[in-house]
N, C-alpha and C. Protein backbone atom coordinates (compact mmCIF):
# COMPACT_ATOMS: atom_id res chain seq x y z
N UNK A 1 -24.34 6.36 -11.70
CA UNK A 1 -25.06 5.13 -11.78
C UNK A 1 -26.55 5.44 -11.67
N UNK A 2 -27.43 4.75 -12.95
CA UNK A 2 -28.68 4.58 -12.60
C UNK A 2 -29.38 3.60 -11.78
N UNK A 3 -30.39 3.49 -10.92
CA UNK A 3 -30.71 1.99 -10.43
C UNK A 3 -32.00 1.79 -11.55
N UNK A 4 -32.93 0.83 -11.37
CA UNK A 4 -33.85 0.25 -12.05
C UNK A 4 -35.42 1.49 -11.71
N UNK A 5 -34.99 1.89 -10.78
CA UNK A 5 -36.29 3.08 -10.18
C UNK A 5 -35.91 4.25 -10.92
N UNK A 6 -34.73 4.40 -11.64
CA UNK A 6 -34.22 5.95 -12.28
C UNK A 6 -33.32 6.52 -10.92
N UNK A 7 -33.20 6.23 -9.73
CA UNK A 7 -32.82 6.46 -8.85
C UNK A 7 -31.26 7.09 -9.32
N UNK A 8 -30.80 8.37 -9.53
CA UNK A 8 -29.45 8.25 -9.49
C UNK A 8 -28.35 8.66 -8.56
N UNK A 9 -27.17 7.98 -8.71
CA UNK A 9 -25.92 7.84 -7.77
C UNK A 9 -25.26 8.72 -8.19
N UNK A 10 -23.91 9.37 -7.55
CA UNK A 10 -22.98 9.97 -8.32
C UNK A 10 -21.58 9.42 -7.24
N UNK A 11 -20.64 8.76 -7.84
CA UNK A 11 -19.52 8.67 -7.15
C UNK A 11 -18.42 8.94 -7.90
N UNK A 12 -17.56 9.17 -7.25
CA UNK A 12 -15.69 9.49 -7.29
C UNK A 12 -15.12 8.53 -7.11
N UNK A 13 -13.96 8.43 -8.46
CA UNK A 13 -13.03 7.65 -8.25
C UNK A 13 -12.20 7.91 -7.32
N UNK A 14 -11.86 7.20 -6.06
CA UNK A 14 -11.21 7.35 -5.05
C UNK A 14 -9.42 6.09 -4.90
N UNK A 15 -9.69 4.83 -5.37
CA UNK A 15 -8.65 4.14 -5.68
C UNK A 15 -8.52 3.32 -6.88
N UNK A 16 -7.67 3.22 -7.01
CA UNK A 16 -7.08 2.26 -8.05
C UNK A 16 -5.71 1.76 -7.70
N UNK A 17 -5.83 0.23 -7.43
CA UNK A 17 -4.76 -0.87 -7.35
C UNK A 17 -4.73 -1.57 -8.19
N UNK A 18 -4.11 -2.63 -8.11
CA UNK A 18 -3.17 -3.76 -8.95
C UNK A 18 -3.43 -4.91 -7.46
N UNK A 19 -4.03 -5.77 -7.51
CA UNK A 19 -3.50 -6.77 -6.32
C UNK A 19 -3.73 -8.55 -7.01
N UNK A 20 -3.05 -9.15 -6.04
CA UNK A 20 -3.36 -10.41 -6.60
C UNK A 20 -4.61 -11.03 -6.47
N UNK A 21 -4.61 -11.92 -7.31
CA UNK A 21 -6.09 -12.97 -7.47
C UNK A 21 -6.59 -13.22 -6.06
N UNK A 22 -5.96 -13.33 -5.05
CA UNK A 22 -6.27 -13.85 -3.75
C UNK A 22 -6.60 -13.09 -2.63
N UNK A 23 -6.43 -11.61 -3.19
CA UNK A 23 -6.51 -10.82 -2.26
C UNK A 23 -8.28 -10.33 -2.02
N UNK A 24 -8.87 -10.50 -1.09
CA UNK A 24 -10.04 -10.38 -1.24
C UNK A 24 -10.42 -8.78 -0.13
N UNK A 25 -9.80 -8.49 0.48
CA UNK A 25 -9.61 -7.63 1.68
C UNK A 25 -10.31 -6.23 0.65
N UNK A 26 -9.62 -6.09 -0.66
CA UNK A 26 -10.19 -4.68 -1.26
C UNK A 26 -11.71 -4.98 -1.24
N UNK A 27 -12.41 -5.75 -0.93
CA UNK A 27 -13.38 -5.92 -1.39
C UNK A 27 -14.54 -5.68 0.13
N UNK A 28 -13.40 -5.63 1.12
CA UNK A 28 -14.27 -5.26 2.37
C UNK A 28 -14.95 -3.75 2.65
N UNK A 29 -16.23 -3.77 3.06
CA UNK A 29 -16.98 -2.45 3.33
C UNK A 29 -16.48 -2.02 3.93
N UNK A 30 -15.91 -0.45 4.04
CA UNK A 30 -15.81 0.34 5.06
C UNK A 30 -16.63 0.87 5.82
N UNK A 31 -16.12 1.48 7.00
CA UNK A 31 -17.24 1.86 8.06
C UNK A 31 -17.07 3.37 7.53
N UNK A 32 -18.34 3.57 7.24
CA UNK A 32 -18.95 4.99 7.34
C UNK A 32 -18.97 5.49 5.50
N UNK A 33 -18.12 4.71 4.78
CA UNK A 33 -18.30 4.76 3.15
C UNK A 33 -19.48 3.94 2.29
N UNK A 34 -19.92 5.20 1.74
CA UNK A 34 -20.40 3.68 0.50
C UNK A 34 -19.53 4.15 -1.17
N UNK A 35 -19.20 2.46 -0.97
CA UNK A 35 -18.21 2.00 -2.26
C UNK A 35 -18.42 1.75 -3.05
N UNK A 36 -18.03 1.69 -4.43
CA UNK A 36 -18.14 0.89 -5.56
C UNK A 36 -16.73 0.72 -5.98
N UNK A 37 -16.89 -0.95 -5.75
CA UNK A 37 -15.88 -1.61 -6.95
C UNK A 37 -16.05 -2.03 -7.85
N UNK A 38 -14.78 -1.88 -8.93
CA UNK A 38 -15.32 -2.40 -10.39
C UNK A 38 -13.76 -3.10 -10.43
N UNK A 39 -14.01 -4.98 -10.57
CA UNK A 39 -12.73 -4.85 -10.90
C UNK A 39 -12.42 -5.64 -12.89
N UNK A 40 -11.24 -5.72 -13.12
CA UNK A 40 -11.15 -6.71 -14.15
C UNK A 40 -9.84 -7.49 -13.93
N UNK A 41 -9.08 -7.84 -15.00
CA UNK A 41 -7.91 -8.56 -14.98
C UNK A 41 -6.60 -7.97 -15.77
N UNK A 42 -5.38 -8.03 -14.94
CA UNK A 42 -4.62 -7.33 -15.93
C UNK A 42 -4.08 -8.08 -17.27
N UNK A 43 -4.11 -7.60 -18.50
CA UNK A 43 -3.27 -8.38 -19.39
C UNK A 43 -1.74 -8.07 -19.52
N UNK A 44 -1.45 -9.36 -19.98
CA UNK A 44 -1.65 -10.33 -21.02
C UNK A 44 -1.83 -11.56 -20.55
N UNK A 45 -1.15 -11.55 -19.42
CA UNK A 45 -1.50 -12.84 -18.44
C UNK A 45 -2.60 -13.02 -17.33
N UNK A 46 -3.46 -12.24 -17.40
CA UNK A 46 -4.35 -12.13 -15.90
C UNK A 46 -3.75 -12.67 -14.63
N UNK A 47 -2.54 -12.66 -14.52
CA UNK A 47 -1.88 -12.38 -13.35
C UNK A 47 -2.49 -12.48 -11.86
N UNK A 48 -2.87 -10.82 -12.32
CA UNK A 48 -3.38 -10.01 -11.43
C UNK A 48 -5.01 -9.33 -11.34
N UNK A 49 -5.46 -8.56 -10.59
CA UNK A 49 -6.48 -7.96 -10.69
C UNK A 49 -6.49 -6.48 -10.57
N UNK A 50 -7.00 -5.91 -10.97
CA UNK A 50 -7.27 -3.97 -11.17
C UNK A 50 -8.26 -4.14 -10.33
N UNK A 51 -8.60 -3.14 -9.28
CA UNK A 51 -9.71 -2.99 -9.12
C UNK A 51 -9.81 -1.18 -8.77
N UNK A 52 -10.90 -0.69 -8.85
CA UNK A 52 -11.08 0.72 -9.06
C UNK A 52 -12.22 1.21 -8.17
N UNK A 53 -11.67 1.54 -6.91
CA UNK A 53 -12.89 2.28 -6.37
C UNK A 53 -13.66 3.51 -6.25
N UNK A 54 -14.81 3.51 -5.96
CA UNK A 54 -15.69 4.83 -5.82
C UNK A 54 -16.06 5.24 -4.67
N UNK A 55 -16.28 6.72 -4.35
CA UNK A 55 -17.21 6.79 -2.95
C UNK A 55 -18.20 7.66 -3.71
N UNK A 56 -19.14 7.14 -2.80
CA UNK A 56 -20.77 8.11 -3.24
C UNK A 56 -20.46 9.40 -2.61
N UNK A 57 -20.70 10.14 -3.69
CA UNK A 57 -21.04 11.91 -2.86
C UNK A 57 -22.32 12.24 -2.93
């Protein structure tokens, strides 16, 4: 990841789930990580949600 300063990130894919629309908990910070989530929707029905995390190295 670039930021707007050129500043760059480098993270690892660390998870990938499947959870429901309601589940908001993947989305909580951990203590002592920094995260990136990216999520979308699964098809054909958006059901569900993917979401895919990172940790910064």
């Amino acid at each position: 990841m670039t930021d707007s300063a050129g500043g760059e990130y480098r993270y690892v894919v660390s998870e990938q789930i499947v959870v429901p629309p309601d589940n908001v908990e993947v989305m909580n910070p951990v203590e002592g990580k920094s995260l990136l989530s990216l999520q979308t929707c699964t098809l054909p029905d958006y059901a569900e949600r993917i979401v895919v995390q990172a940790e910064l190295v």
